[in-house]
PDB file of N, CA and C in Angstrom:
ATOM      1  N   UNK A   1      63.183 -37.059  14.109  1.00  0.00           N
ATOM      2  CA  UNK A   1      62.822 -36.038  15.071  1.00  0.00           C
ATOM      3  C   UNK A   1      62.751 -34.686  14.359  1.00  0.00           C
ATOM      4  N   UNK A   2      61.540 -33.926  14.558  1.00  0.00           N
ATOM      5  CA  UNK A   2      61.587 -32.838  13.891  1.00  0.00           C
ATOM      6  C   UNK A   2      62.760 -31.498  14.302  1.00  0.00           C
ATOM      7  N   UNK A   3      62.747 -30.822  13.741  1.00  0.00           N
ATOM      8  CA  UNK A   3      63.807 -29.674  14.312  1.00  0.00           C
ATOM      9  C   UNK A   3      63.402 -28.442  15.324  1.00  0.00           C
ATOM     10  N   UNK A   4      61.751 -28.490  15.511  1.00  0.00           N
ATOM     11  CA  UNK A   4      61.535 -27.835  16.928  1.00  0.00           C
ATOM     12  C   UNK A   4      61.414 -28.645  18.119  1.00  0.00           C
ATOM     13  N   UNK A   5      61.819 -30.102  17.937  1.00  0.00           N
ATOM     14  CA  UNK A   5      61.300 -30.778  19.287  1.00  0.00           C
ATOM     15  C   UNK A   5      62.944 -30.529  19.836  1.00  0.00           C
ATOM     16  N   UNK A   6      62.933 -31.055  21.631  1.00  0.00           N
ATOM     17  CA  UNK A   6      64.012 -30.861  22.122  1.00  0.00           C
ATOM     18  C   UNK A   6      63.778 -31.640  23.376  1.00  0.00           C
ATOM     19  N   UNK A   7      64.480 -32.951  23.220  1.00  0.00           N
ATOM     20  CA  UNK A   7      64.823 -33.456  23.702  1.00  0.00           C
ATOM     21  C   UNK A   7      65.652 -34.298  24.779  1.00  0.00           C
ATOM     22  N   UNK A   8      65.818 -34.839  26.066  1.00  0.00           N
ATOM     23  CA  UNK A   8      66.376 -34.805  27.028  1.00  0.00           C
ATOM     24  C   UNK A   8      67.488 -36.483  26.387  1.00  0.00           C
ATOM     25  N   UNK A   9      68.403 -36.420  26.601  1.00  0.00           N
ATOM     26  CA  UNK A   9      69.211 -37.613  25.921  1.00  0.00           C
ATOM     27  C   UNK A   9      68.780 -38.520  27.285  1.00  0.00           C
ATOM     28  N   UNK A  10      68.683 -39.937  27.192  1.00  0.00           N
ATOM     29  CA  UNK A  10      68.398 -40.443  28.361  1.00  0.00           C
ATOM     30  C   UNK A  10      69.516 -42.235  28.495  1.00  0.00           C
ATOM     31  N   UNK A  11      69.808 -42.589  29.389  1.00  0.00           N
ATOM     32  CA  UNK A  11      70.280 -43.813  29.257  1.00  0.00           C
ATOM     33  C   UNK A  11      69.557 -44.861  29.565  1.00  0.00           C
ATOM     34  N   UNK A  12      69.938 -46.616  29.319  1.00  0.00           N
ATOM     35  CA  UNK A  12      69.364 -47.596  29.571  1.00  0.00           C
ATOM     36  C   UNK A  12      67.763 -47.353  30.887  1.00  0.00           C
ATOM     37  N   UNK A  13      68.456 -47.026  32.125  1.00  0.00           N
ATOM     38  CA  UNK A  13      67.399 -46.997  33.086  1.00  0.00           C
ATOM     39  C   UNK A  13      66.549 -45.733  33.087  1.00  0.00           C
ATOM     40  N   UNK A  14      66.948 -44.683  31.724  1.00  0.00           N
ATOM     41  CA  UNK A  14      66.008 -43.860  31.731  1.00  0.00           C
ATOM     42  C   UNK A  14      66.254 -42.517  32.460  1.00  0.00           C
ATOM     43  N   UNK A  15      67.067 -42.419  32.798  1.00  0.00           N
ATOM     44  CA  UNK A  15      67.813 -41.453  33.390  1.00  0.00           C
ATOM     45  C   UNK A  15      68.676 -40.542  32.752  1.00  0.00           C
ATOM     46  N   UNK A  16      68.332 -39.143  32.790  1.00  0.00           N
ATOM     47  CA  UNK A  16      69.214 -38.449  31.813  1.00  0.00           C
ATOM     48  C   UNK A  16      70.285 -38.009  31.772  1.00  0.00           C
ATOM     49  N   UNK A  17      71.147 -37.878  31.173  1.00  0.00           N
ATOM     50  CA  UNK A  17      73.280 -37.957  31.257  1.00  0.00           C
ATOM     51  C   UNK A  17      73.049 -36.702  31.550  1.00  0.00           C
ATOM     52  N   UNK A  18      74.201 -36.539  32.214  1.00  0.00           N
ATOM     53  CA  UNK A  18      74.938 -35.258  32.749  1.00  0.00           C
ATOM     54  C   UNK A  18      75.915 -34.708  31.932  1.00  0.00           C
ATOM     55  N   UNK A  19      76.186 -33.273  31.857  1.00  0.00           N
ATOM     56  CA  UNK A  19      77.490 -32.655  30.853  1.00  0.00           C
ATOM     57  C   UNK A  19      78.315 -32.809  31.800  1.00  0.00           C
ATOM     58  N   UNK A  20      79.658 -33.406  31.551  1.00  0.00           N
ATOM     59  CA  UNK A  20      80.791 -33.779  32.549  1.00  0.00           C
ATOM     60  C   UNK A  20      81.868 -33.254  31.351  1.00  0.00           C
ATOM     61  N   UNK A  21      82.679 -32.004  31.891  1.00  0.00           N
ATOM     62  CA  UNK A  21      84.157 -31.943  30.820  1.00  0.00           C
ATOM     63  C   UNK A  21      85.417 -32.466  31.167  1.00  0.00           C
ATOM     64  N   UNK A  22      85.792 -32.532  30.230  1.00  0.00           N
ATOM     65  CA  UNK A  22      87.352 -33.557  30.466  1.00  0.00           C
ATOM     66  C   UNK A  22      87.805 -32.390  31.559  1.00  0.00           C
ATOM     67  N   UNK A  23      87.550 -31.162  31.893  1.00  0.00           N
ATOM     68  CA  UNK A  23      88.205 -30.367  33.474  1.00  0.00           C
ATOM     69  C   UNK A  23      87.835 -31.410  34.028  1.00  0.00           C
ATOM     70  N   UNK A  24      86.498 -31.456  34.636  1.00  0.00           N
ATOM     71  CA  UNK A  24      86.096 -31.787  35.525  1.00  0.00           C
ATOM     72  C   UNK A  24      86.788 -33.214  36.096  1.00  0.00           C
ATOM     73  N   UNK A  25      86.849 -34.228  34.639  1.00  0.00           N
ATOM     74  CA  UNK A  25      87.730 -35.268  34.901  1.00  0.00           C
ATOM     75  C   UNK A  25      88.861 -35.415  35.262  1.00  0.00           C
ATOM     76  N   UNK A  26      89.519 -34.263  34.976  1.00  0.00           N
ATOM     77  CA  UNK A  26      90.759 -33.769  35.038  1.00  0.00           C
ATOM     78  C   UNK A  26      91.667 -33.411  37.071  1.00  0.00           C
ATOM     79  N   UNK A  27      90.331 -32.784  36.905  1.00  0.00           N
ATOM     80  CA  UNK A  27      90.359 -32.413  38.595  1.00  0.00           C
ATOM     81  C   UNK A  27      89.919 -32.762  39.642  1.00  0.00           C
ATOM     82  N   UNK A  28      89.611 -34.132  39.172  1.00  0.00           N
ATOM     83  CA  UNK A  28      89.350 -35.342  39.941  1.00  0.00           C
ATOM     84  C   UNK A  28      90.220 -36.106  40.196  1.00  0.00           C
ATOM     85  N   UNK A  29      90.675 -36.333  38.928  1.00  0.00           N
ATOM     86  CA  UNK A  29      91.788 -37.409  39.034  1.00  0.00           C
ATOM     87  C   UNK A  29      93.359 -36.169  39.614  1.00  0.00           C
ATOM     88  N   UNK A  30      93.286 -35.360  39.447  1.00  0.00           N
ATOM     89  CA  UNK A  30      94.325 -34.755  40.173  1.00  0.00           C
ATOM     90  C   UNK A  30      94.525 -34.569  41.833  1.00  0.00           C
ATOM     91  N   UNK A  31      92.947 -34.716  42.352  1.00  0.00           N
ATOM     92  CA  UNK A  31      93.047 -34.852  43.686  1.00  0.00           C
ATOM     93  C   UNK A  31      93.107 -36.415  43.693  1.00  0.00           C
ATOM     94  N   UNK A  32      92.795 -36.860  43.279  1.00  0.00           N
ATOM     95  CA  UNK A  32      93.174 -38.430  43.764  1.00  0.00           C
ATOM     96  C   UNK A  32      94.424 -38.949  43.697  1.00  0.00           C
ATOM     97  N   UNK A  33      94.905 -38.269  42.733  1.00  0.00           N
ATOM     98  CA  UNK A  33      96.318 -38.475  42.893  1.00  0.00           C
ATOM     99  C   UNK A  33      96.973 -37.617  43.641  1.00  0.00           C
ATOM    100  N   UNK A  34      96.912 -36.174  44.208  1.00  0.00           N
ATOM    101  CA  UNK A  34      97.293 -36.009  45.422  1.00  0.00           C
ATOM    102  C   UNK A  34      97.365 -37.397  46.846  1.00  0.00           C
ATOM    103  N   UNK A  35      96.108 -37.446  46.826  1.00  0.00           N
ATOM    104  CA  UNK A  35      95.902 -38.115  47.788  1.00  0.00           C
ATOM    105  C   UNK A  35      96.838 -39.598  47.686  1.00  0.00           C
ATOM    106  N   UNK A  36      96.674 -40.252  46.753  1.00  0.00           N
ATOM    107  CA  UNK A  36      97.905 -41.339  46.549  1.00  0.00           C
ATOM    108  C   UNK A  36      99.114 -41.308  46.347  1.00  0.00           C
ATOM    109  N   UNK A  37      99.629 -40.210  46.415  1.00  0.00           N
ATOM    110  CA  UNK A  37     101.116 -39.237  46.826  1.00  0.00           C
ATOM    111  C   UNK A  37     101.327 -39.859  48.101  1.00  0.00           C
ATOM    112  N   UNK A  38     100.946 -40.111  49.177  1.00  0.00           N
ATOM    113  CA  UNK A  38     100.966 -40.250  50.656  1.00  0.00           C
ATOM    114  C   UNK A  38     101.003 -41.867  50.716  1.00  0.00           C
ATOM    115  N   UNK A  39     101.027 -42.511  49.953  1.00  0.00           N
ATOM    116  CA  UNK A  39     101.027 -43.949  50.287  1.00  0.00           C
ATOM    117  C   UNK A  39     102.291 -44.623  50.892  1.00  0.00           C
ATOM    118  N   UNK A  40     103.594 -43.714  50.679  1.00  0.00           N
ATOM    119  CA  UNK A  40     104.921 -44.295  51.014  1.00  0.00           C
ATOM    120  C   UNK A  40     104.853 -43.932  52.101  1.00  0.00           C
ATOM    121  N   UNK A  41     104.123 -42.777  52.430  1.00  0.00           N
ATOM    122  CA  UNK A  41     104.680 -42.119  53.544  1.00  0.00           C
ATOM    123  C   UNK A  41     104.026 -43.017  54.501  1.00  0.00           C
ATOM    124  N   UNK A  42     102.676 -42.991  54.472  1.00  0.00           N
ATOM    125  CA  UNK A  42     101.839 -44.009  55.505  1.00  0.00           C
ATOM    126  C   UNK A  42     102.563 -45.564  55.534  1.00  0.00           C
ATOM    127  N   UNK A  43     103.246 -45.789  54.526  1.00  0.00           N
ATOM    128  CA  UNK A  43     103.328 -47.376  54.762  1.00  0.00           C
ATOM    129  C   UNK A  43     104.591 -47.033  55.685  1.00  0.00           C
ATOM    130  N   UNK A  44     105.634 -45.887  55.445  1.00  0.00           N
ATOM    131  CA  UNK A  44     106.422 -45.419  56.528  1.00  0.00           C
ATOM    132  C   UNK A  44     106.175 -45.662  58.332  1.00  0.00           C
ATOM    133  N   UNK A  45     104.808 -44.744  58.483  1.00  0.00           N
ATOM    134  CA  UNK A  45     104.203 -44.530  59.561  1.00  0.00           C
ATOM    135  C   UNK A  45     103.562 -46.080  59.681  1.00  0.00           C
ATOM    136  N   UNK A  46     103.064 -46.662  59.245  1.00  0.00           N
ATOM    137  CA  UNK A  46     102.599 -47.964  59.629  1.00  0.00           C
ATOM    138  C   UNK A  46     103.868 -48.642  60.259  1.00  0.00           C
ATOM    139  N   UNK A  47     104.824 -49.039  59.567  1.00  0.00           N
ATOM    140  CA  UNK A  47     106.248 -49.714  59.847  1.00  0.00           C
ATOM    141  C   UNK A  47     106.175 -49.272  60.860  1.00  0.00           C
ATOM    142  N   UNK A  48     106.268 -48.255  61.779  1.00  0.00           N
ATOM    143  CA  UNK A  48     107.112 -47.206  62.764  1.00  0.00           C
ATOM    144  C   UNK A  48     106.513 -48.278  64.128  1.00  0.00           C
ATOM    145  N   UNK A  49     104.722 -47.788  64.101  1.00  0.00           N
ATOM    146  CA  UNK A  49     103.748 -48.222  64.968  1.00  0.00           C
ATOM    147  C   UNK A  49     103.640 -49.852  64.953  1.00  0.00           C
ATOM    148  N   UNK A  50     104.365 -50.330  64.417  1.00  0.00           N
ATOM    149  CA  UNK A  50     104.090 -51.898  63.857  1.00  0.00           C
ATOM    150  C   UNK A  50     104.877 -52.209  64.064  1.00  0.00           C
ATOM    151  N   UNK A  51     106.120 -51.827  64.848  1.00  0.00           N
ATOM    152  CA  UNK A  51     107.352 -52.119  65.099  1.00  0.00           C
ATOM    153  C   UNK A  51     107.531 -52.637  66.775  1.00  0.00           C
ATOM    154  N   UNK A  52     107.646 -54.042  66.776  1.00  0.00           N
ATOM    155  CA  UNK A  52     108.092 -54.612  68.031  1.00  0.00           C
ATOM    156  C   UNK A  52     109.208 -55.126  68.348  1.00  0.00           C
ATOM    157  N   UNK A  53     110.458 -54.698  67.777  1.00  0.00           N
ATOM    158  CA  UNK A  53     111.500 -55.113  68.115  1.00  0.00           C
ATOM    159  C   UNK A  53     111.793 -54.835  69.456  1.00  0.00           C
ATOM    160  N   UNK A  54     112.615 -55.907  69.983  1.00  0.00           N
ATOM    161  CA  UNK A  54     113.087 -55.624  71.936  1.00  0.00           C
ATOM    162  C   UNK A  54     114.517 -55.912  71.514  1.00  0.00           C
ATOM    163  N   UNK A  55     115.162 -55.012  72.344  1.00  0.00           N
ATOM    164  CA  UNK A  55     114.924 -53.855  73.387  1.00  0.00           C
ATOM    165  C   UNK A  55     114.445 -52.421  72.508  1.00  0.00           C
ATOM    166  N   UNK A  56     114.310 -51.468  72.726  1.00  0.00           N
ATOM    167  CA  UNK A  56     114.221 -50.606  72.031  1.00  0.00           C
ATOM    168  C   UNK A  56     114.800 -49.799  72.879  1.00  0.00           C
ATOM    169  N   UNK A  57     115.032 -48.919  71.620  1.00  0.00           N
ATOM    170  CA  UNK A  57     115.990 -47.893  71.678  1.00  0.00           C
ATOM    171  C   UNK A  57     115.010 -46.837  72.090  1.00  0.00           C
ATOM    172  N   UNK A  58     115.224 -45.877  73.038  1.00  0.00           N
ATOM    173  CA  UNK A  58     113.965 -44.941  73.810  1.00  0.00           C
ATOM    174  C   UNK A  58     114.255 -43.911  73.075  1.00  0.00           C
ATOM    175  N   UNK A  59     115.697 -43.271  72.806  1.00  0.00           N
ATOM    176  CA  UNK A  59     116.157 -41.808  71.966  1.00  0.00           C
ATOM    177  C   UNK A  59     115.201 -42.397  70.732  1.00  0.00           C
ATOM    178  N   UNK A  60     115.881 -43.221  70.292  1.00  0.00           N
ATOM    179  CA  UNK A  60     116.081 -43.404  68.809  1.00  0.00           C
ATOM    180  C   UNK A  60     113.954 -43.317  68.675  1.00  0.00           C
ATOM    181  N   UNK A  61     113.494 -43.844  69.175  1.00  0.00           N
ATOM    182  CA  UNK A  61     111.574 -43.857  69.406  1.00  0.00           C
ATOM    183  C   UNK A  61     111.345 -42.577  69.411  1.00  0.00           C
ATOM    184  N   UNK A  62     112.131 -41.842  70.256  1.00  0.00           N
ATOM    185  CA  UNK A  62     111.372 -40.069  70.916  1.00  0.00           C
ATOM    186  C   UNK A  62     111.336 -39.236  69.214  1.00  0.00           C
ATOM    187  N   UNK A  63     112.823 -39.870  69.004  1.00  0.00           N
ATOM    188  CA  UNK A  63     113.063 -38.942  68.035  1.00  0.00           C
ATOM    189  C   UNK A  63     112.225 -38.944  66.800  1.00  0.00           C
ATOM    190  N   UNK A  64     111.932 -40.471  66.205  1.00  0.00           N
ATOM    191  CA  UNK A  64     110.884 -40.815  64.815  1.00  0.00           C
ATOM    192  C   UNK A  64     109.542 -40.475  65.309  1.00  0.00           C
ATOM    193  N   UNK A  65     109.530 -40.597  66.560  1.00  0.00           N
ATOM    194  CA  UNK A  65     107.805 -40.596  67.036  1.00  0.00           C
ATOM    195  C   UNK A  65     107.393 -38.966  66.692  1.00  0.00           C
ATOM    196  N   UNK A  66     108.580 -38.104  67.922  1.00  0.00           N
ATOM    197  CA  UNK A  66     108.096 -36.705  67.051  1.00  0.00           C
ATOM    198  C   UNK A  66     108.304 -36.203  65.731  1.00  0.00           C
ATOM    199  N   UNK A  67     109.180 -36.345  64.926  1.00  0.00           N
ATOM    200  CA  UNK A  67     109.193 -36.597  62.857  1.00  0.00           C
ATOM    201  C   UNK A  67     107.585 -37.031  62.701  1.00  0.00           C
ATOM    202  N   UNK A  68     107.440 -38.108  63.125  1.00  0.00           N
ATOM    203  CA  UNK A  68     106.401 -38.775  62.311  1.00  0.00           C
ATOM    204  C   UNK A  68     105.514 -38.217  62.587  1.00  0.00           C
ATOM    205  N   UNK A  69     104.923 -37.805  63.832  1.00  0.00           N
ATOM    206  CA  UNK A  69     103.693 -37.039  64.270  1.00  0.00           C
ATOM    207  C   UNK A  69     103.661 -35.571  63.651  1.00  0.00           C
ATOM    208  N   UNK A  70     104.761 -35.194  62.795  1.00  0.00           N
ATOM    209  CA  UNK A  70     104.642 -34.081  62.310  1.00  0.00           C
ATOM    210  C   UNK A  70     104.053 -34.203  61.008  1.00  0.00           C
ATOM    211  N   UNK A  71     104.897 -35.111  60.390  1.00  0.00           N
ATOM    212  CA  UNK A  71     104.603 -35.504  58.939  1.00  0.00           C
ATOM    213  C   UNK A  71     102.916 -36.390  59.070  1.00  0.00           C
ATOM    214  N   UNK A  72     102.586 -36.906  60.105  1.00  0.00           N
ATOM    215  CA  UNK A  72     100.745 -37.146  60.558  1.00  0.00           C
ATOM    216  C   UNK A  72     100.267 -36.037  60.578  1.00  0.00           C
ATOM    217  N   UNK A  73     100.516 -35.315  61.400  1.00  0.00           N
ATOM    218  CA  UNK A  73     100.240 -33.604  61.370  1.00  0.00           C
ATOM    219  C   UNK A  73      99.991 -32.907  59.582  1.00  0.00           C
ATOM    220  N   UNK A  74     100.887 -32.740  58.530  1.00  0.00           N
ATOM    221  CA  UNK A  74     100.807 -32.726  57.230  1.00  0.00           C
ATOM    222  C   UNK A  74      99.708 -33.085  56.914  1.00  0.00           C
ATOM    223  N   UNK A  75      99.841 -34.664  56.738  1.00  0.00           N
ATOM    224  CA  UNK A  75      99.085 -35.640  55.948  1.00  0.00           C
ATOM    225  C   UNK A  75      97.912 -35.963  56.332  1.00  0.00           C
ATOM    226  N   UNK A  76      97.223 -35.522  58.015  1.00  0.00           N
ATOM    227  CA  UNK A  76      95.755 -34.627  58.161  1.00  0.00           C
ATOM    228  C   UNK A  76      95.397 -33.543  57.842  1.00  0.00           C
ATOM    229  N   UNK A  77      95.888 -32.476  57.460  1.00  0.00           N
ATOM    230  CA  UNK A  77      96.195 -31.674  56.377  1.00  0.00           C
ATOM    231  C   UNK A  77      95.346 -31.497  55.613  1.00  0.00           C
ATOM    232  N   UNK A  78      96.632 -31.901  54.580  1.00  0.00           N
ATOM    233  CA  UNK A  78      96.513 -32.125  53.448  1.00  0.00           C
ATOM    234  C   UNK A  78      95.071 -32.876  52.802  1.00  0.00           C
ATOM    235  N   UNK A  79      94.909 -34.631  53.896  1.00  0.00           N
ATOM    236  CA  UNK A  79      93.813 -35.241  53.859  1.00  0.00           C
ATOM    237  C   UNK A  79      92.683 -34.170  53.609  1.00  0.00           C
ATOM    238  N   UNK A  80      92.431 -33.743  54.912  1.00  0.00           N
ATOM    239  CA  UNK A  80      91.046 -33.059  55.030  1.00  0.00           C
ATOM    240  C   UNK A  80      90.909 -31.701  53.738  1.00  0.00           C
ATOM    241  N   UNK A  81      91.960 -31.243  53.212  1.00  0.00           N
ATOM    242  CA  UNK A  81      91.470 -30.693  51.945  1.00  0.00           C
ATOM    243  C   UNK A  81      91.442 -31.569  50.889  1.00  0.00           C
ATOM    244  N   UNK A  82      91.911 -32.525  50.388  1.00  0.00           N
ATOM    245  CA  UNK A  82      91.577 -33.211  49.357  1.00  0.00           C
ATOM    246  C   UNK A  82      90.342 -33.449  49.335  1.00  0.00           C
ATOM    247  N   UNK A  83      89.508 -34.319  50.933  1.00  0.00           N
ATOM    248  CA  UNK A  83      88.487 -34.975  50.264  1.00  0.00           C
ATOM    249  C   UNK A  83      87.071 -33.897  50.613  1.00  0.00           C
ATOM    250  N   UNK A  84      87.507 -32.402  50.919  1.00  0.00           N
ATOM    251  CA  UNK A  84      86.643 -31.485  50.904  1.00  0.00           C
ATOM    252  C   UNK A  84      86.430 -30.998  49.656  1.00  0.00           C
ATOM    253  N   UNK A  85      87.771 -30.940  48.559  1.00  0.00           N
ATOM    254  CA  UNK A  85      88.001 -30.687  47.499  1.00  0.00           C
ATOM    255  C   UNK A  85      87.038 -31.706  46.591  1.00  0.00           C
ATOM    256  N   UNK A  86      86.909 -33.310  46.830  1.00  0.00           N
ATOM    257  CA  UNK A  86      86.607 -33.861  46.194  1.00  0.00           C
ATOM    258  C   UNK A  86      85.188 -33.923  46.426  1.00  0.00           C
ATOM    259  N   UNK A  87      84.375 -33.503  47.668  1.00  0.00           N
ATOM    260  CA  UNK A  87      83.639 -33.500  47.848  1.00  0.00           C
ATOM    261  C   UNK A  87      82.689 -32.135  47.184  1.00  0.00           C
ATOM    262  N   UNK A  88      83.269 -31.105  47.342  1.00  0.00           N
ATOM    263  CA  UNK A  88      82.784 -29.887  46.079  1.00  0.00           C
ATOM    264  C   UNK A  88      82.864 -30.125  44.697  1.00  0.00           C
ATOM    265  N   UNK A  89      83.960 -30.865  44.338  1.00  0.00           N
ATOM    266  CA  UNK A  89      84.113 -31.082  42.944  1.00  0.00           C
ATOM    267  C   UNK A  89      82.491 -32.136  42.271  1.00  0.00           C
ATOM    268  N   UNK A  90      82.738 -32.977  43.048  1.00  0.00           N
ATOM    269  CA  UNK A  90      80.938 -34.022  43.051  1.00  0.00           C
ATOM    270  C   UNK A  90      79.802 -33.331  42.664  1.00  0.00           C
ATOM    271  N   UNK A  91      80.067 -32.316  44.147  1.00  0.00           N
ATOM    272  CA  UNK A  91      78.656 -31.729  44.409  1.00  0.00           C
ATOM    273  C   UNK A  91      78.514 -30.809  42.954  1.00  0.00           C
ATOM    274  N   UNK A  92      79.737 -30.747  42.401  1.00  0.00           N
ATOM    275  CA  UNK A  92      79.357 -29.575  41.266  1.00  0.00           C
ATOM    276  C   UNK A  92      78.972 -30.089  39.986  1.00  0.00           C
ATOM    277  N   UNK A  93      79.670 -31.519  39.930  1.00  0.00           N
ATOM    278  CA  UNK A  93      79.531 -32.346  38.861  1.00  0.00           C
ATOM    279  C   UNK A  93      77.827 -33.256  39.143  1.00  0.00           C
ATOM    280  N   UNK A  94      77.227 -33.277  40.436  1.00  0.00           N
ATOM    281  CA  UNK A  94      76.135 -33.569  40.499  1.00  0.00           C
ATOM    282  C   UNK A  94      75.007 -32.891  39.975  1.00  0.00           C
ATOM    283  N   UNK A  95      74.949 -31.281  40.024  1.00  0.00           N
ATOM    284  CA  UNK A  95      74.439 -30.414  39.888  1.00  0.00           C
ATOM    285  C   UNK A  95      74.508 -29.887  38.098  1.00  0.00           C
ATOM    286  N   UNK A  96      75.243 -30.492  37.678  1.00  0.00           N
ATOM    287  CA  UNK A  96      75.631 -30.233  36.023  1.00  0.00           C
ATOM    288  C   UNK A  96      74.236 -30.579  35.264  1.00  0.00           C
ATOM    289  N   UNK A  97      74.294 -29.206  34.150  1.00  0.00           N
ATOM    290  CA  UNK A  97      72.944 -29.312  33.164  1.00  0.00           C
ATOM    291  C   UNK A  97      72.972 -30.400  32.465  1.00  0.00           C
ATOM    292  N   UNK A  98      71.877 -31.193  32.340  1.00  0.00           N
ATOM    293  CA  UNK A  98      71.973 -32.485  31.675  1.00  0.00           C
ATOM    294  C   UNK A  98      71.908 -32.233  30.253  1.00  0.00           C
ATOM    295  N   UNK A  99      72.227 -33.021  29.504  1.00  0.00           N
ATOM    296  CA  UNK A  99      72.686 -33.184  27.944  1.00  0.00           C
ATOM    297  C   UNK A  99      71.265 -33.321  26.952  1.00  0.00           C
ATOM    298  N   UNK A 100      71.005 -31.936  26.292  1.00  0.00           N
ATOM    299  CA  UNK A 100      69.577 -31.909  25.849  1.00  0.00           C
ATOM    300  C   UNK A 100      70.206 -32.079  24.090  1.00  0.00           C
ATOM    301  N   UNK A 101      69.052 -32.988  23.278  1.00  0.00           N
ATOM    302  CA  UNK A 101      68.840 -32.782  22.159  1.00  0.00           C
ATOM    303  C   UNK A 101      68.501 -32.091  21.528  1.00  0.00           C
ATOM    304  N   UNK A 102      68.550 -31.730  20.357  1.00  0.00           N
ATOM    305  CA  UNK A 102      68.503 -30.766  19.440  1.00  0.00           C
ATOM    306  C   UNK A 102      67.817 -30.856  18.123  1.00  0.00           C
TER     307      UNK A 102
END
């Protein structure tokens, strides 16, 4: 290749790569792991709602039901910024200058 041509790098189907930096990878995988932070807690809240033991205890219900609806309260939250977060992070990594030759 001569040294004024300039070239678009392209893969198998012809399609040209994107510049992606280890940030970008970085701050991806950091919201995803936010988001998988919450797995104890939900398998918590699952147990709670999944729970048919008889007789039940009515205090002992009032009391986890409002806890838990708080900590649901949080963890919609929290949810809805992660995957707004992850959803800008995309859109930015979609939009990235593709990888030109030289």
């Amino acid at each position: 290749m001569s040294k004024n041509k300039v070239g678009i790098l392209h893969i198998k189907n012809k399609q040209p790569i994107k510049a992606i930096s280890y940030q970008d990878l970085y701050l991806m995988k950091e919201t995803l792991e936010q988001l998988q932070s919450w797995t104890a807690i939900l398998e918590l809240l699952d147990e709670f709602f999944s729970n048919k033991q008889l007789p039940l205890d009515k205090k002992k219900i009032i009391k986890e039901f409002h806890s838990l609806s708080r900590i649901y309260g949080m963890f919609m939250d929290d949810f809805s910024i992660c995957t707004d977060n992850l959803e800008n992070q995309l859109e930015k990594l979609m939009m990235k200058e593709k990888i030109k030759l030289t």
